[in-house]
C-alpha atoms as a PDB file:
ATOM      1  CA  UNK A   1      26.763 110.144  96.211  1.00  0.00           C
ATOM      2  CA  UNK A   2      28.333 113.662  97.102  1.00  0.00           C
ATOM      3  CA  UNK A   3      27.145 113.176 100.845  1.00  0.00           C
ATOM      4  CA  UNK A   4      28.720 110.183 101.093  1.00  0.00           C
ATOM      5  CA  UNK A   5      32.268 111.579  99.266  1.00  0.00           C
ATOM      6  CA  UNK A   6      31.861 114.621 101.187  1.00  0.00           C
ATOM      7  CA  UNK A   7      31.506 112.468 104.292  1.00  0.00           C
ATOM      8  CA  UNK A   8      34.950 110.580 103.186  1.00  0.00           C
ATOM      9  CA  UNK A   9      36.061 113.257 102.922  1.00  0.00           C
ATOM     10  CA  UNK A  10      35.622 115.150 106.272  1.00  0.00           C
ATOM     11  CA  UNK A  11      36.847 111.640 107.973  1.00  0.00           C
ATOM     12  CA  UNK A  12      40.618 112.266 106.320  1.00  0.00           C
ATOM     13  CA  UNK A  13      40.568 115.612 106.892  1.00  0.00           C
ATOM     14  CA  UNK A  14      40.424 114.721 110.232  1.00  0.00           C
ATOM     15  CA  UNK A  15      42.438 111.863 110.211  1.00  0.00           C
ATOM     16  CA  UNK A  16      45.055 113.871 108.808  1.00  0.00           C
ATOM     17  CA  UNK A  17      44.677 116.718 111.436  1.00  0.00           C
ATOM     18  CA  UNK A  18      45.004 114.301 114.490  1.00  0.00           C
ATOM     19  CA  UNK A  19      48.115 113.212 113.006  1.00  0.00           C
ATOM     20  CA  UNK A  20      50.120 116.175 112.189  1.00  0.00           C
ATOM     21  CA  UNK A  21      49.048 116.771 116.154  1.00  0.00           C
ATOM     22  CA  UNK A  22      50.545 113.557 117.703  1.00  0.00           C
ATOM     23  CA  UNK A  23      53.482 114.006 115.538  1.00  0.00           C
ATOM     24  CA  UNK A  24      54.664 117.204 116.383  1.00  0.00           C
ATOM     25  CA  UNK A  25      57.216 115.562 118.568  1.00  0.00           C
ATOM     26  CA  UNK A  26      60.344 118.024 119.796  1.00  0.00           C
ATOM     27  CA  UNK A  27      59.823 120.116 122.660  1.00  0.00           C
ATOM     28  CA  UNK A  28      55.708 119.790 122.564  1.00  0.00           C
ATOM     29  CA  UNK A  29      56.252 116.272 124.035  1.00  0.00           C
ATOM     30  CA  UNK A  30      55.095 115.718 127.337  1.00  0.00           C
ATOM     31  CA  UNK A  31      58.305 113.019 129.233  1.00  0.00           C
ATOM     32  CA  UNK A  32      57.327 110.334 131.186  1.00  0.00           C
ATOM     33  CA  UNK A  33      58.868 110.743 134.516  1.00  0.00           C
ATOM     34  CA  UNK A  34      58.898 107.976 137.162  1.00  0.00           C
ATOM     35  CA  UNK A  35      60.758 109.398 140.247  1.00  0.00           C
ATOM     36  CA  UNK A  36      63.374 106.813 141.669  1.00  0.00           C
ATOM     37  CA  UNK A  37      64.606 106.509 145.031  1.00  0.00           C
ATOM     38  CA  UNK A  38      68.740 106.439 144.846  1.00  0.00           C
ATOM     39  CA  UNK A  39      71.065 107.039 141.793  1.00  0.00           C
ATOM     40  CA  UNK A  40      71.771 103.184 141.985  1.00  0.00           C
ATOM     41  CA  UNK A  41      68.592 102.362 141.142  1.00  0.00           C
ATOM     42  CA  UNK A  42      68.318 104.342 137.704  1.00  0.00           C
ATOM     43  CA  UNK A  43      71.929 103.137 137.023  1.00  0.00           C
ATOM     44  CA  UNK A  44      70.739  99.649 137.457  1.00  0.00           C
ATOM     45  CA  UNK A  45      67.587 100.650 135.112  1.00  0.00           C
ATOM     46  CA  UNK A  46      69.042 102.424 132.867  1.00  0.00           C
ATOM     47  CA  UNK A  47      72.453 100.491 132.190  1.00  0.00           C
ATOM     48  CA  UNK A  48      74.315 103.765 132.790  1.00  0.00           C
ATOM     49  CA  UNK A  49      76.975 104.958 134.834  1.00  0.00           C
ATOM     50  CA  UNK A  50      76.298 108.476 136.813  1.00  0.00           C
ATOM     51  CA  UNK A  51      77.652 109.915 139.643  1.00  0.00           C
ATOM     52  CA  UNK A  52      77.273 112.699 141.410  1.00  0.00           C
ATOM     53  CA  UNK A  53      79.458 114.998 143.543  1.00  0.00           C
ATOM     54  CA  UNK A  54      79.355 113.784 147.156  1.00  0.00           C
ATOM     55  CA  UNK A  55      78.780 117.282 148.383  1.00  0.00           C
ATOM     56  CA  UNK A  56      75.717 117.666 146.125  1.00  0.00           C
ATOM     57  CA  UNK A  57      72.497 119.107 147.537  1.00  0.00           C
ATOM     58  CA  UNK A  58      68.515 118.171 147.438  1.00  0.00           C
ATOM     59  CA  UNK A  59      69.299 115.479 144.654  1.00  0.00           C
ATOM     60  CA  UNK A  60      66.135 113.896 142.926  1.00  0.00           C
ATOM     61  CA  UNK A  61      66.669 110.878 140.635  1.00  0.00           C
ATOM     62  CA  UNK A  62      63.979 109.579 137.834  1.00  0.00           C
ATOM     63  CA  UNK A  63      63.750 107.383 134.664  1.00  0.00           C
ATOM     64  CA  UNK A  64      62.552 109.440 131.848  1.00  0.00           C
ATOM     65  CA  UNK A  65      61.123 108.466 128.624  1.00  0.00           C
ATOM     66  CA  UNK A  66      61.478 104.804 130.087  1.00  0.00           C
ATOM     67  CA  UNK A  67      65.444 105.162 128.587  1.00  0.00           C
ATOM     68  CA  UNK A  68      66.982 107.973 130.363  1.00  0.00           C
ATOM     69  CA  UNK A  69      68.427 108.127 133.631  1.00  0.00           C
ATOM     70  CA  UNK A  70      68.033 111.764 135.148  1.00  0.00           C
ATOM     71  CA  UNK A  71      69.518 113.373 138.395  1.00  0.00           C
ATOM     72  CA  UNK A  72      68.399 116.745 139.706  1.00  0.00           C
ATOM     73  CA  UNK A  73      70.793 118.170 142.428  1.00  0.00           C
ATOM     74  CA  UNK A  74      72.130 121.167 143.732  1.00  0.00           C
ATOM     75  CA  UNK A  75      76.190 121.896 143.587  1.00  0.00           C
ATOM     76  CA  UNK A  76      77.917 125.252 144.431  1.00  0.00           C
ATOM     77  CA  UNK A  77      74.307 126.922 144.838  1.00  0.00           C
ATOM     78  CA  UNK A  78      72.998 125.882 140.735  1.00  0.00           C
ATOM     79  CA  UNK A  79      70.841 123.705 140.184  1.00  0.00           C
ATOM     80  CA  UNK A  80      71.754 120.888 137.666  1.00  0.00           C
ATOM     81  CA  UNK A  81      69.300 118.588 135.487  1.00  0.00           C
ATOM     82  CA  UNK A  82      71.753 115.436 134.819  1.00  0.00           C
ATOM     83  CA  UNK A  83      70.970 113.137 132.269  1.00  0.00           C
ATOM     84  CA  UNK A  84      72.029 109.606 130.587  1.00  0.00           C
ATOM     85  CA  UNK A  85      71.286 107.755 128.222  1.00  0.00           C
ATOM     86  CA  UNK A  86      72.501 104.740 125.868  1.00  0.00           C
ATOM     87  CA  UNK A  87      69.880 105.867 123.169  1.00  0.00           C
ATOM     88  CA  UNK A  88      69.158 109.204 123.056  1.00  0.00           C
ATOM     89  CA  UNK A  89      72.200 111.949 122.666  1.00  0.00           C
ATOM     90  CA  UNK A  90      72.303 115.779 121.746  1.00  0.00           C
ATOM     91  CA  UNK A  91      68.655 117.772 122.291  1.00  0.00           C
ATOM     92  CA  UNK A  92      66.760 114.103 122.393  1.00  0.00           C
ATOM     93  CA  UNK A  93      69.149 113.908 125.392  1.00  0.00           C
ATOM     94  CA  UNK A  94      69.250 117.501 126.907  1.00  0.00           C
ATOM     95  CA  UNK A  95      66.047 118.781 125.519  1.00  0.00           C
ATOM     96  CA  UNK A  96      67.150 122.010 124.635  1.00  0.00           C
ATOM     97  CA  UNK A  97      67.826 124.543 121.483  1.00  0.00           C
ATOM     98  CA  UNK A  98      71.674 125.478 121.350  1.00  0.00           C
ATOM     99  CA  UNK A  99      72.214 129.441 121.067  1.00  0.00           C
ATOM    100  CA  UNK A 100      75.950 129.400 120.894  1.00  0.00           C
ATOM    101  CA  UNK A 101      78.786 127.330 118.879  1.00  0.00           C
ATOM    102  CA  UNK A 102      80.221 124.601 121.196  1.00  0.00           C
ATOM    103  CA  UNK A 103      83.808 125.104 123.102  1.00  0.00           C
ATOM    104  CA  UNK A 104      85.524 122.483 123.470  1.00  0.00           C
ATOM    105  CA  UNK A 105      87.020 121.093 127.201  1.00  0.00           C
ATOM    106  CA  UNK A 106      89.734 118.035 128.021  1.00  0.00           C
ATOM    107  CA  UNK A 107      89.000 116.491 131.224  1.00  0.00           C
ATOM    108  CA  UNK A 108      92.297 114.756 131.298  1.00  0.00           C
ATOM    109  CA  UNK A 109      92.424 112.071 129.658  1.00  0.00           C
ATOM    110  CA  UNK A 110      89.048 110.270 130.250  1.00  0.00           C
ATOM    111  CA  UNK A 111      86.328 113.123 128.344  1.00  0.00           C
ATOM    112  CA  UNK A 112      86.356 115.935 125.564  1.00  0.00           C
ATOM    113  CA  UNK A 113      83.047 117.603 127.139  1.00  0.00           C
ATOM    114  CA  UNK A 114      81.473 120.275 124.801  1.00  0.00           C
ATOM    115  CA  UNK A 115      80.387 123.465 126.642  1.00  0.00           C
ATOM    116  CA  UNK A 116      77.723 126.379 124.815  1.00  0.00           C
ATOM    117  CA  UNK A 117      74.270 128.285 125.889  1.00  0.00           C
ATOM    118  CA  UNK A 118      70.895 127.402 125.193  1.00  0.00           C
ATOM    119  CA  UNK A 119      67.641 129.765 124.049  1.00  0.00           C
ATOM    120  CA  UNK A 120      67.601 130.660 127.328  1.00  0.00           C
ATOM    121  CA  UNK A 121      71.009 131.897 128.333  1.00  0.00           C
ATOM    122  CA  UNK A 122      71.775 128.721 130.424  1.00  0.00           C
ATOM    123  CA  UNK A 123      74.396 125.972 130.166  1.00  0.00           C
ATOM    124  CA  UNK A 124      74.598 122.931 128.233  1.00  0.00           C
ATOM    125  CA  UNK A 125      77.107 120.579 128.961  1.00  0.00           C
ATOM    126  CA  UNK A 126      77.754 117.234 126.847  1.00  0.00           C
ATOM    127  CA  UNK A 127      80.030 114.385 126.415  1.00  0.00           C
ATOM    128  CA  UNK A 128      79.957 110.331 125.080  1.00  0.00           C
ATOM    129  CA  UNK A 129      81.451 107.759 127.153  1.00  0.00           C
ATOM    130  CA  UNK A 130      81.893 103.774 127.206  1.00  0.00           C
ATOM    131  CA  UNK A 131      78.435 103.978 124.668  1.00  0.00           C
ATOM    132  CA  UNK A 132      76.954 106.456 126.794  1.00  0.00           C
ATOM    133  CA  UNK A 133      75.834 110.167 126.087  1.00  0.00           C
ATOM    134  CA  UNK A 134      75.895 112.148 128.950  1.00  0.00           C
ATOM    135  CA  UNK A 135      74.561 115.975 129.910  1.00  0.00           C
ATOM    136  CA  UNK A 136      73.687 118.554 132.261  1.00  0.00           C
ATOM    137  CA  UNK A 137      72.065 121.614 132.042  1.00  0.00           C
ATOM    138  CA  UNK A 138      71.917 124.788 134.141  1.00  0.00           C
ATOM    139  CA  UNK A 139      69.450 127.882 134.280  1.00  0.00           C
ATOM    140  CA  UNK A 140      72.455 129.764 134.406  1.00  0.00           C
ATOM    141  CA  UNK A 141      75.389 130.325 132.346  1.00  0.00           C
ATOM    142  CA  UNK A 142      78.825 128.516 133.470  1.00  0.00           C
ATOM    143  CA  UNK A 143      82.504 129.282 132.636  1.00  0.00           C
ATOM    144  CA  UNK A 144      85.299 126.778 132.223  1.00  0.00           C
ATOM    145  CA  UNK A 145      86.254 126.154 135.273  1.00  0.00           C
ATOM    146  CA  UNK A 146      83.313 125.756 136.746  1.00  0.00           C
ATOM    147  CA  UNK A 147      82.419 123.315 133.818  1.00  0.00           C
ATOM    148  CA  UNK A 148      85.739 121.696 134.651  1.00  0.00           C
ATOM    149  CA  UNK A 149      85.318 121.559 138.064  1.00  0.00           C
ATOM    150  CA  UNK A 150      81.838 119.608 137.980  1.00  0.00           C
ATOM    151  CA  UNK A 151      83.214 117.108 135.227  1.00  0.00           C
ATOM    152  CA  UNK A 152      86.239 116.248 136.670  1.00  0.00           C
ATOM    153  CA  UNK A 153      83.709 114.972 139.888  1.00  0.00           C
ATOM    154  CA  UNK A 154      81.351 113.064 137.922  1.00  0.00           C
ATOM    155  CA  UNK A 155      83.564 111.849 134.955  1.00  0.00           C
ATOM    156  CA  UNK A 156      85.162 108.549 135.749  1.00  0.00           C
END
């Protein structure tokens, strides 16, 4: 009898162990990426709006997640990670821990785009639009009118 509780035991002990693991969630989740071939075709998939600047450099384009359209280009020599999504918004969105309080910036009339740093002393840039939650990120921190520069390209 104690073999058999001790053996019912040791099965939800481990039970319980491989679930705390594939619920950790967050940043230890590993995105699906499927690389696209034009930012039409994860607008299509998607159901999203992007654009980027015409003069953009080495842009990539992927789904992620399956519900996330994501562009990866090159403007004014830093690099940008652009995403979309109808679903996911804030760090689900950007995937990144804020450092700083948000600023707030008017892009006319169309967008109030928050500005602030991440962990890592780069940019995050968000805004919501027609349903959709928008963001970029940079490695490197960005002032306002650089901010306001790259929004009032892409915004429409």
């Amino acid at each position: 009898m104690k073999r058999i509780f001790s053996l019912i035991l040791a099965v939800l002990l481990a039970f319980t162990l491989a679930a705390c693991n594939t619920e950790s969630g967050g940043k230890d989740k590993k995105d699906k990426i499927e690389q696209a071939e034009s930012l039409s075709e994860i607008n299509e998939r998607i159901g999203v709006d992007m654009t980027i600047p015409a003069t953009a450099k080495d842009a990539e384009y992927a789904v992620v997640n399956e519900l996330t359209a994501q562009a990866t280009f090159t403007f004014n020599s830093i690099i940008y990670v652009f995403r979309a999504s109808k679903i996911y918004s804030g760090e689900q969105l950007h995937g990144k821990n804020l450092n700083t309080a948000e600023r707030s910036i008017e892009i006319g009339d169309r967008a109030t785009v928050t500005y602030c740093l991440d962990e890592q002393g780069g940019a995050v840039v968000q805004w919501t639009a027609g349903g959709t939650n928008y963001a970029f990120t940079s490695v490197k921190p960005l002032n306002d009118d650089i901010v306001t520069e790259l929004c009032d390209l892409i915004i429409s």
